[in-house]
Protein backbone atom coordinates (compact mmCIF):
# COMPACT_ATOMS: atom_id res chain seq x y z
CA UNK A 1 73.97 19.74 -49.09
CA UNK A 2 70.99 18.06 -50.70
CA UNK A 3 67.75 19.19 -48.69
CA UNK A 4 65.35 15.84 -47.83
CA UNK A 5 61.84 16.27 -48.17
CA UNK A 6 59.77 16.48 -44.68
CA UNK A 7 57.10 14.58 -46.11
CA UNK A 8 55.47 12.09 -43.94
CA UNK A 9 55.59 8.30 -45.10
CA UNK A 10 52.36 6.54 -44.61
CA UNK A 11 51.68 3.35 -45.08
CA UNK A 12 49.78 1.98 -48.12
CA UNK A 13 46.11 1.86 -47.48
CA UNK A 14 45.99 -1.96 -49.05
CA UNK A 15 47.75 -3.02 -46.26
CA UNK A 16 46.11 -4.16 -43.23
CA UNK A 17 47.21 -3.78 -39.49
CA UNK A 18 47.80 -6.68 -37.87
CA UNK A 19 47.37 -7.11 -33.95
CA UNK A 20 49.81 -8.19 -31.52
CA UNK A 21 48.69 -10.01 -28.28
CA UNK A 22 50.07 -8.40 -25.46
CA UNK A 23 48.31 -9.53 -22.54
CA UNK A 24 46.17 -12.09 -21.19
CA UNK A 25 43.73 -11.17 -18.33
CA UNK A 26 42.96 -14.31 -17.23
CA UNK A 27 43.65 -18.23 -19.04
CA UNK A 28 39.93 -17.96 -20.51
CA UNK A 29 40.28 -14.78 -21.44
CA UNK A 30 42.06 -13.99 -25.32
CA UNK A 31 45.12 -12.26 -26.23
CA UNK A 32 44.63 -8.40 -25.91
CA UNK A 33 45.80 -5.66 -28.24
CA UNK A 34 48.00 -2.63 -26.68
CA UNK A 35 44.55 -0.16 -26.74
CA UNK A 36 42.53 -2.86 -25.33
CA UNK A 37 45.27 -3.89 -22.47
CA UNK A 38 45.40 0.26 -21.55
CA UNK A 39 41.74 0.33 -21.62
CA UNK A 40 40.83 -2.96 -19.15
CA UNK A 41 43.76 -1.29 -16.80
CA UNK A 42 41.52 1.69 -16.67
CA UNK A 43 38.56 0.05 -16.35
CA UNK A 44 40.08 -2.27 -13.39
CA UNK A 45 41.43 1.01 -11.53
CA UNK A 46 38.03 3.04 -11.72
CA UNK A 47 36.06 -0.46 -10.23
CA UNK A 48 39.03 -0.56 -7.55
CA UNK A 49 38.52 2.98 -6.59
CA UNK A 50 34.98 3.02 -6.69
CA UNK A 51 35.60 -0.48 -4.60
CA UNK A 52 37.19 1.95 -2.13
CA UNK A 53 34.03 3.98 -1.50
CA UNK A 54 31.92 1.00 -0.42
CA UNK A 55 30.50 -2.21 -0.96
CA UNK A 56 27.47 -0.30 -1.71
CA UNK A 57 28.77 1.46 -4.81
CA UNK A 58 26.92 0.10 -8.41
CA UNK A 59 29.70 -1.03 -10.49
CA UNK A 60 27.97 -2.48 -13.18
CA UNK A 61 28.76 0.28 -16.05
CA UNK A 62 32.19 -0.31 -15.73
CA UNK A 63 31.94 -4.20 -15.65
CA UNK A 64 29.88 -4.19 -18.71
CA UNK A 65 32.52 -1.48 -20.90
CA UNK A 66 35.14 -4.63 -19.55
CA UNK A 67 32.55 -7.48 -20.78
CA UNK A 68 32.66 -5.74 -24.35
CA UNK A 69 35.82 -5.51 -24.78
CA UNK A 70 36.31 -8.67 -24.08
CA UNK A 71 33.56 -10.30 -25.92
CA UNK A 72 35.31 -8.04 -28.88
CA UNK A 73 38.60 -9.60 -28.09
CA UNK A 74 37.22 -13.38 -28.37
CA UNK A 75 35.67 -12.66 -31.47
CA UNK A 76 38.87 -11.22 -33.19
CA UNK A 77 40.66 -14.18 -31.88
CA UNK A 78 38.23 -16.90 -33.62
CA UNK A 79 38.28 -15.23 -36.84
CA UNK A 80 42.34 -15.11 -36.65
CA UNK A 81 41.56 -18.74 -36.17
């Protein structure tokens, strides 16, 4: 029995990734990649809960960590363009 080698394949490094739109937030909003769809979900259930403690609650971290990602997101999508 011939013994395979356990060696990990990577990919080469000339290669580049290419994204995958998985979501779309809204029908303004670009085509989100797996990370970034995982990351607004977050972001969305933090504002909801901190939603639940009050209308008096600042939520204006959180909505600018969503504005960036999205404002990331556009920008990927016009240079795909």
């Amino acid at each position: 029995m011939v013994r395979r080698s356990l060696r990990v394949r990577r990919r080469p490094r000339n290669r580049r990734r290419r994204w995958s739109p998985v979501i779309r937030t809204h029908p303004d909003d670009p085509p989100l990649t797996a990370a970034e769809a995982a990351r607004v979900a977050w972001l969305i259930a933090r504002m909801a809960k901190r939603g639940v403690a009050g209308d008096d609650v600042d939520q204006r971290d959180l909505q600018r960590k969503l504005d960036r990602i999205l404002d990331g997101a556009r920008k990927r999508a016009d240079t795909s363009k």
